[in-house]
Protein backbone atom coordinates (compact mmCIF):
# COMPACT_ATOMS: atom_id res chain seq x y z
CA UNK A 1 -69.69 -81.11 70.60
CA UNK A 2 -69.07 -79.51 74.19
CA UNK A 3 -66.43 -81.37 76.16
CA UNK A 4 -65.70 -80.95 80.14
CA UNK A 5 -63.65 -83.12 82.26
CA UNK A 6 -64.71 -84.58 85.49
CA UNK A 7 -61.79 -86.15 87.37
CA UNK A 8 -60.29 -88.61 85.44
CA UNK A 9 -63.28 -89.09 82.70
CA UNK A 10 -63.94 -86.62 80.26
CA UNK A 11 -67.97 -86.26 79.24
CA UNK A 12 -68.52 -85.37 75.61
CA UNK A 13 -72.11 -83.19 74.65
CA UNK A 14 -72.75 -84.11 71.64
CA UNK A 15 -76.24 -83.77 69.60
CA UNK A 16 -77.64 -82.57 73.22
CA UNK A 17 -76.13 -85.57 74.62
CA UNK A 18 -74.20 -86.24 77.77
CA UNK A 19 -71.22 -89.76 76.86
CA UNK A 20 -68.83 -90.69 79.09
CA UNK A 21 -65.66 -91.98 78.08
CA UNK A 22 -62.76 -93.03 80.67
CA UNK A 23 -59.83 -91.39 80.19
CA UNK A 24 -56.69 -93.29 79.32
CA UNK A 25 -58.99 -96.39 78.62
CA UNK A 26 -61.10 -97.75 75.31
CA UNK A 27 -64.25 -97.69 78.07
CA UNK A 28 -67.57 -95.72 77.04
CA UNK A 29 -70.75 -94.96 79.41
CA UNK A 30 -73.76 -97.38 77.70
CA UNK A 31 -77.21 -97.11 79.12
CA UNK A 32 -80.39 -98.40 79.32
CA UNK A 33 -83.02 -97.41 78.46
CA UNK A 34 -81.01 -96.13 74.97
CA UNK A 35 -80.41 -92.64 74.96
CA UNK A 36 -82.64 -92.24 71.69
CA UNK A 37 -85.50 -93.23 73.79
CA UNK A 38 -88.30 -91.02 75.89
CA UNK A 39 -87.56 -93.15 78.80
CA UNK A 40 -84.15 -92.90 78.35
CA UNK A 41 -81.15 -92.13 80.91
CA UNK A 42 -81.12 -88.60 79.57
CA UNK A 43 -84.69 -87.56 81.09
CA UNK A 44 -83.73 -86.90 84.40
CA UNK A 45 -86.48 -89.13 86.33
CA UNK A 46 -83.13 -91.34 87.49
CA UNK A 47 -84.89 -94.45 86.14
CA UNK A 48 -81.47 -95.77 84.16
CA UNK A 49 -78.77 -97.92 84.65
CA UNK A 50 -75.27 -96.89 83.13
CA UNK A 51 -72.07 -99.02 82.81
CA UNK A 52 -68.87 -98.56 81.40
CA UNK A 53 -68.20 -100.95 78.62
CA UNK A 54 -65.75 -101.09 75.54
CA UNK A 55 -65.97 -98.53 73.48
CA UNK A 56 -66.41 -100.11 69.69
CA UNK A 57 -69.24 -102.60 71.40
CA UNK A 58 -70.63 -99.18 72.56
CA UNK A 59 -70.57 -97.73 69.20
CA UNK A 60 -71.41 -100.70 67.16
CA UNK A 61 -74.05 -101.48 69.04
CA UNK A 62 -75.23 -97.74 68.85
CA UNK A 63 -75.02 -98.26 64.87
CA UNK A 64 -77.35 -101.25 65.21
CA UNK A 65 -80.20 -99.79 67.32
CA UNK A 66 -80.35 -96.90 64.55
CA UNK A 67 -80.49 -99.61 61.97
CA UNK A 68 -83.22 -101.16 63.90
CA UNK A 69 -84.92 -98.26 64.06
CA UNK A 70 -84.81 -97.67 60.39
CA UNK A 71 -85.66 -100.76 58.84
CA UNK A 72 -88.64 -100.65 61.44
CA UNK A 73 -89.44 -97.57 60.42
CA UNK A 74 -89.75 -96.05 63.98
CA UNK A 75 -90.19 -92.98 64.00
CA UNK A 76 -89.83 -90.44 66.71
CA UNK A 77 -93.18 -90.85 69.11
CA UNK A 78 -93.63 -94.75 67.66
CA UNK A 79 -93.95 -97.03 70.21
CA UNK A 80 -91.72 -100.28 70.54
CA UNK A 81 -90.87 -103.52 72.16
CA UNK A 82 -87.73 -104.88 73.11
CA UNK A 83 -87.17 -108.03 73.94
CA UNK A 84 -83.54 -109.15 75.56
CA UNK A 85 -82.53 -112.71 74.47
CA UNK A 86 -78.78 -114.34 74.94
């Protein structure tokens, strides 16, 4: 894991992956579409939205999408849906 601070936020490579955590504060970067995804914010086509949000939420919710994938058995190429409910 690489680390290199910009300003007041220190980004974290880590498994060839660019997270942003702000520093002095719980806060992680979260993004959509996930990170683990082909269309996701690390692509470069600038077709992502990022937010800072807390940084366990962040984490557990990372922990659930890689459940999801595994008891889906998606596997890296498989296609999916994802449907956003309340």
């Amino acid at each position: 894991m690489g680390r290199r601070q910009h300003g007041t936020d220190e980004l974290l490579i880590a498994d060839g992956l660019l997270h942003e955590t702000k520093q002095g504060t719980d806060l992680q970067c979260d993004e959509y579409p996930f990170a683990s995804t082909k269309e996701g914010s690390t692509k470069g086509d600038n077709r992502f939205s990022v937010r800072l949000i807390d940084g366990d939420d962040n984490e557990t919710g990372g922990r659930r999408l890689d459940q999801m994938y595994t008891l889906n058995r998606i596997l890296d190429g498989d296609a999916f849906y994802m449907k956003i409910t309340d």
